[in-house]
Protein backbone atom coordinates (compact mmCIF):
# COMPACT_ATOMS: atom_id res chain seq x y z
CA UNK A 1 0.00 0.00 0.00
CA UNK A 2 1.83 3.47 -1.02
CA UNK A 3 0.16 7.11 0.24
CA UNK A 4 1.04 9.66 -2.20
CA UNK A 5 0.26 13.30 -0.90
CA UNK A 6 -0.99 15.64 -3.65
CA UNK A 7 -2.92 19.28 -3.00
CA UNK A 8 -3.93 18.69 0.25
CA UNK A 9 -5.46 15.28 -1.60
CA UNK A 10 -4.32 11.96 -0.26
CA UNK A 11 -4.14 9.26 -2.86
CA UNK A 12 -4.05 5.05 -1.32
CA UNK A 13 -3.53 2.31 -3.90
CA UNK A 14 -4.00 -0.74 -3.26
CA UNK A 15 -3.51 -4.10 -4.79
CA UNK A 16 -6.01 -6.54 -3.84
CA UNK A 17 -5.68 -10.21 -5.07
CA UNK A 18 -9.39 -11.61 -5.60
CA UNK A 19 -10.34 -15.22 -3.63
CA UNK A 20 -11.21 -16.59 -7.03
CA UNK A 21 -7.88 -16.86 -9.30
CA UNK A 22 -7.97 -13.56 -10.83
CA UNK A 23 -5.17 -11.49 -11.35
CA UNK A 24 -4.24 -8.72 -9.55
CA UNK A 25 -6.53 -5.81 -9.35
CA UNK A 26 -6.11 -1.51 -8.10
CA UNK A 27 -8.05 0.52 -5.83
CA UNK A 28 -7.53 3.59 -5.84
CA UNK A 29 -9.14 5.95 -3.37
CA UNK A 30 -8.62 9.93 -3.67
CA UNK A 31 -9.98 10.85 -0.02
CA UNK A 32 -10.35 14.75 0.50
CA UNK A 33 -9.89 15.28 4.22
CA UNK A 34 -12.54 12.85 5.80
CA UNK A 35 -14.70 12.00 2.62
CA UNK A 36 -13.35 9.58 0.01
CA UNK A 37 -13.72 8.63 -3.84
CA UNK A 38 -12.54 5.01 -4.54
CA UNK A 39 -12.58 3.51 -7.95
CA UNK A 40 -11.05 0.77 -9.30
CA UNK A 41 -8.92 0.27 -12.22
CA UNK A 42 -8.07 -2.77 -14.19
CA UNK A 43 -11.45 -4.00 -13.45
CA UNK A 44 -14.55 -3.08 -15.56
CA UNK A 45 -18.23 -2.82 -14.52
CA UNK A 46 -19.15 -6.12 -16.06
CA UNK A 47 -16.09 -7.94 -14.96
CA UNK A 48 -16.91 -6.47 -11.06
CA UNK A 49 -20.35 -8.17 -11.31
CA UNK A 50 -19.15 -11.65 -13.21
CA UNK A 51 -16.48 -11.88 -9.86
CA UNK A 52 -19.48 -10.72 -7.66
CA UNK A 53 -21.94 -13.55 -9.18
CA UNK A 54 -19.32 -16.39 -9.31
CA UNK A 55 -18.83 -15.48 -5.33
CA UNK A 56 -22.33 -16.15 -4.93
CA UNK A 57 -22.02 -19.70 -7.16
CA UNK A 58 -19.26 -20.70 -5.14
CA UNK A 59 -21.67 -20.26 -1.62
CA UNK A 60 -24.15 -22.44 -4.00
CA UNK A 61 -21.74 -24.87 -4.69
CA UNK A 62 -20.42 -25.62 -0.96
CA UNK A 63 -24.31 -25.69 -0.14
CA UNK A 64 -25.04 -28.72 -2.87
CA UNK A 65 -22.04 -30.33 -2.27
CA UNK A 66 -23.28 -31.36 1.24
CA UNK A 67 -27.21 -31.36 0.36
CA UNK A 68 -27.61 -32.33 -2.89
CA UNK A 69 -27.86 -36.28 -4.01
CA UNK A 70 -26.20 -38.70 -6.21
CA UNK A 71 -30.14 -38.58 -7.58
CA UNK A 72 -29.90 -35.25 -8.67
CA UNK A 73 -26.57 -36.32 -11.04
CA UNK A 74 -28.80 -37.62 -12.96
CA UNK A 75 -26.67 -41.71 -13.50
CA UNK A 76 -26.72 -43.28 -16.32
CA UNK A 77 -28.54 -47.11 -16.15
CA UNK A 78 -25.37 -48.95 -15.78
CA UNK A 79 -24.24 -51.74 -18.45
CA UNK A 80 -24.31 -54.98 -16.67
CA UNK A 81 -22.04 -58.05 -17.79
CA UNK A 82 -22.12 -61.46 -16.72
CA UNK A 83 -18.68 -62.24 -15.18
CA UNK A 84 -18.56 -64.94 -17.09
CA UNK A 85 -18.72 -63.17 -20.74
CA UNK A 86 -15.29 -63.02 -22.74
CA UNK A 87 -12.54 -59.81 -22.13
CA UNK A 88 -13.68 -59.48 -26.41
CA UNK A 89 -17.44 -59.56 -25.65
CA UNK A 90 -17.43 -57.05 -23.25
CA UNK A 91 -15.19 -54.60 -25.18
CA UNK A 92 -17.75 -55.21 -28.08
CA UNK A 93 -20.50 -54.57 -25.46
CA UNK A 94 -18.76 -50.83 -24.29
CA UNK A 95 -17.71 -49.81 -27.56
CA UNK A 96 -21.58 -49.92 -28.53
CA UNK A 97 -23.17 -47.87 -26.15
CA UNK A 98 -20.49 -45.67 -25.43
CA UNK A 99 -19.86 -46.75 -21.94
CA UNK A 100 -16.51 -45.85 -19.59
CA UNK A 101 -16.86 -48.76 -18.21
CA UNK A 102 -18.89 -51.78 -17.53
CA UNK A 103 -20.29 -53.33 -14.56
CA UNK A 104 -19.85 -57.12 -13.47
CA UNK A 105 -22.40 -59.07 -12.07
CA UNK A 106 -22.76 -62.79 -10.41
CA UNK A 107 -25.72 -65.28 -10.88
CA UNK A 108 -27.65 -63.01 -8.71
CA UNK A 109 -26.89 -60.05 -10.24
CA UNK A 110 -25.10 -58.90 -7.54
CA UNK A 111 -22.07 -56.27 -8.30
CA UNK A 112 -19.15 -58.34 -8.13
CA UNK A 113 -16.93 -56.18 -10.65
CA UNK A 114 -16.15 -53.68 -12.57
CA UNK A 115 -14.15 -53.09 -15.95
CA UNK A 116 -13.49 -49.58 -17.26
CA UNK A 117 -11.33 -47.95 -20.39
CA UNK A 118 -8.24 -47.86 -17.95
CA UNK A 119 -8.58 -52.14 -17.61
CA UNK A 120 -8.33 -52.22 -21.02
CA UNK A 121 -5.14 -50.37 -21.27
CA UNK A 122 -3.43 -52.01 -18.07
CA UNK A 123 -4.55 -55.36 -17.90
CA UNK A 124 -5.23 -56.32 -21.46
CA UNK A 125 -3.07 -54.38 -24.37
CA UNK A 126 -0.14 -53.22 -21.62
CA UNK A 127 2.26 -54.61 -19.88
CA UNK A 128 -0.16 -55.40 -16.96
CA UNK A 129 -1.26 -58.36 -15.06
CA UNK A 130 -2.53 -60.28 -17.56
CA UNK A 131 0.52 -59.44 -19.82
CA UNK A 132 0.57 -58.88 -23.53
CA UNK A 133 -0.85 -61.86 -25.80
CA UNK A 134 -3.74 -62.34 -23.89
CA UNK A 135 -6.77 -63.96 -25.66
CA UNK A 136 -9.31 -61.79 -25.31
CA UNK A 137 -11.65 -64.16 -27.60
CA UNK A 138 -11.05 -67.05 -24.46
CA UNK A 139 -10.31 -64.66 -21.49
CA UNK A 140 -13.19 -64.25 -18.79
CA UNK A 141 -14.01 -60.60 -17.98
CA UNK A 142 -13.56 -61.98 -14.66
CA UNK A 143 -10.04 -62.45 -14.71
CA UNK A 144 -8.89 -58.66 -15.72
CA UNK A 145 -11.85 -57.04 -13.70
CA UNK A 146 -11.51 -54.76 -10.79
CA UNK A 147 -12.98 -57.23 -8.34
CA UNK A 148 -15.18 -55.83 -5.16
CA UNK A 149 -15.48 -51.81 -6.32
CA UNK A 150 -16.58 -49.35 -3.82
CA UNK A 151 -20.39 -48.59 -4.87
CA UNK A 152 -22.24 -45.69 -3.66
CA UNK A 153 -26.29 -45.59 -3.14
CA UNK A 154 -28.55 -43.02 -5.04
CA UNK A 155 -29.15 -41.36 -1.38
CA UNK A 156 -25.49 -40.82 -0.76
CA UNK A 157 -24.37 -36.87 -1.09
CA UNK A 158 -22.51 -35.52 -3.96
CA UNK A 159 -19.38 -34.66 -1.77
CA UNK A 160 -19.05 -38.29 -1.13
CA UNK A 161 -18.72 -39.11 -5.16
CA UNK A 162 -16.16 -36.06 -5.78
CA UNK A 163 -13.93 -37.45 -2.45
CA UNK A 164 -13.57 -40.94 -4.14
CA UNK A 165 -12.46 -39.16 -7.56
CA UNK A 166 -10.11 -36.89 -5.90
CA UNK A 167 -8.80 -39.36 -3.62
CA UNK A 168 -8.80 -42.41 -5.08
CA UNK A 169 -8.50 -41.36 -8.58
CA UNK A 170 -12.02 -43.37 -9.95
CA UNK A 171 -13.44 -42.04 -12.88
CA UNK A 172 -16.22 -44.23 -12.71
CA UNK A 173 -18.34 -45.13 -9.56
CA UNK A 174 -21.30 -48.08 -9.45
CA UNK A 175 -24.54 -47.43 -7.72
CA UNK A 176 -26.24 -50.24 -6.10
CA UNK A 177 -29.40 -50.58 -4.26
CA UNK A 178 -29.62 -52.73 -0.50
CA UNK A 179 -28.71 -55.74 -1.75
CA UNK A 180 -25.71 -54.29 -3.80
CA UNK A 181 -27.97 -54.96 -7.18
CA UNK A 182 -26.41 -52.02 -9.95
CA UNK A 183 -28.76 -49.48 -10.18
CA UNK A 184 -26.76 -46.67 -11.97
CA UNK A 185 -23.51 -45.32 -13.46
CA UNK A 186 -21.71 -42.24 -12.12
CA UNK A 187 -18.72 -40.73 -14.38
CA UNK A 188 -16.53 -37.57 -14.12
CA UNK A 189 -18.92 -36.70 -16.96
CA UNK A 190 -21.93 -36.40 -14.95
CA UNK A 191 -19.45 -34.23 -11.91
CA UNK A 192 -19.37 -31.62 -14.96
CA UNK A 193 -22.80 -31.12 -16.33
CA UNK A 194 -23.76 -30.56 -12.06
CA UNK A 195 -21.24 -28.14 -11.63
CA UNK A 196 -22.02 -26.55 -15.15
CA UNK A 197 -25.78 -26.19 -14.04
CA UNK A 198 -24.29 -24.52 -10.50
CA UNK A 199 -21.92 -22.00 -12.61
CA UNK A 200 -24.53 -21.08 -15.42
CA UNK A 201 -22.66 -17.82 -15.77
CA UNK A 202 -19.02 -19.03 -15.43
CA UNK A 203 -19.81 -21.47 -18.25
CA UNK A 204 -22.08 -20.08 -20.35
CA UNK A 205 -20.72 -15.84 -20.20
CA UNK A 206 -16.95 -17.31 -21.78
CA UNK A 207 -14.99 -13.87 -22.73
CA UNK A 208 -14.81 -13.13 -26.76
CA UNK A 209 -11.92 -15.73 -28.11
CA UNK A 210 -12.52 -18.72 -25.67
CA UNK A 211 -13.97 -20.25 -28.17
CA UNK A 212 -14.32 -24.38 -27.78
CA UNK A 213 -12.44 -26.97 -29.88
CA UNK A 214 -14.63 -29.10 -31.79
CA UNK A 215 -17.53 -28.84 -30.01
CA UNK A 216 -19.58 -31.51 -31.90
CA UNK A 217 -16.76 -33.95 -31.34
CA UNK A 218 -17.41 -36.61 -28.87
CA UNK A 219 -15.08 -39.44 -27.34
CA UNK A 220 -15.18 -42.75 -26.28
CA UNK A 221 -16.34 -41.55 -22.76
C-alpha cells in the first residue's frame, strides 16, 4: 500500500488479489480530508459483477455439495455383464453404447466387478497383469476385472462421489441398491454437467476468443 500526498489530496492504492484466481486488481481511493472517492482500475463494470456472481455460485456450490444427491446427477442405467462373458465380448458390449466402463455381475446379479477404459489399457493391451498376448476371444471378464469396487447408493451426497475421484483417482463409480444390485452409473462426466448447471454464468458468459475446440466432437467416454 503506497500514500502519495498531492494538494492537500491523499491518494491510497491498493492491490487486492481476488479469492477466485484472478489477477491482480487496483483501488484507488482519492480521499479529500474525511470524505473519500474510490474507484477501481483494471477492473470493468461487467467484470466487477461476473467476480461478484461467481462469489455467490461458489456459496451455491459448498451448499449442494453437502445437500444435494447422487439422484440429482442424474446416472446413467449402468451396463451390466455377466462375469462370465469373454474380455472381447465385453469390449464389443462398451464400444456400442459408449460406456466408460462396464459393470460385473454374479448369478444373482449382484455387483461383483467392474471393468473400465483404464482395464483395457493395463490389464489387457499393456504390460499389466494379464501381460501382452492375452486372448481376449477365451479370457473371462472376470479375470482382468476390478474385483469388489466401492459402490455408492442413489441417497449418498454428492461430496461423497467427488472425495472418491479426488482421492482415489475413480473415474467411474457403481450405484447399487440394498442388496448391492447395480442401479446406476456415475462418471466424471456427470461431476461436470452438475457443476455446469451450478456456474450457469461461469460457463455459459466465456470472454470473446474462448472459443471451444470441436464442439460436436465426442469421445469414447
Amino acid at each position: 500500500m503506497s500514500l502519495v500526498p498531492s494538494a492537500g489530496l491523499t491518494t491510497v492504492e491498493l492491490d487486492i488479489p481476488l479469492r477466485l484466481g484472478y489477477p491482480l486488481i487496483g483501488l484507488s481511493c482519492v480521499r479529500p480530508g474525511e470524505g473519500g472517492l474510490c474507484r477501481k482500475w483494471g477492473m470493468t463494470e461487467f467484470e466487477d459483477e461476473y467476480s461478484a456472481g461467481l462469489e455467490s455460485e461458489f456459496r451455491e456450490l459448498k451448499g449442494a455439495l453437502l445437500s444435494d444427491t447422487i439422484h440429482t446427477l442424474e446416472p446413467a442405467e449402468p451396463l451390466c455383464i455377466p462375469e462370465t462373458a469373454t474380455v472381447h465380448e465385453t469390449v464389443v458390449q462398451m464400444v456400442a453404447r459408449r460406456q466408460p466402463g462396464v459393470l460385473i455381475v454374479n448369478q444373482e446379479g449382484r455387483l461383483v466387478g467392474i471393468f473400465t477404459e483404464r482395464d483395457v489399457l493395463t490389464r489387457v493391451v499393456g504390460p499389466g497383469v494379464a501381460g501382452p498376448g492375452l486372448d481376449v476371444h477365451q479370457t473371462p471378464i472376470s479375470q482382468v476385472m476390478t474385483r469388489d469396487p466401492e459402490a455408492l447408493a442413489l441417497q449418498d451426497r454428492v461430496c461423497y462421489a467427488v472425495n472418491r475421484m479426488s482421492v482415489a483417482g475413480y473415474r467411474t463409480i457403481p450405484l447399487v441398491d440394498a442388496e448391492r444390485r447395480p442401479i446406476g452409473i456415475v462418471t466424471v462426466t456427470n461431476i461436470i454437467k452438475w457443476l455446469a448447471h451450478i456456474f450457469p454464468e461461469a460457463i455459459l458468459n466465456l470472454p470473446p476468443g474462448d472459443t471451444i475446440k470441436r464442439p460436436h466432437q465426442v469421445d469414447a467416454g
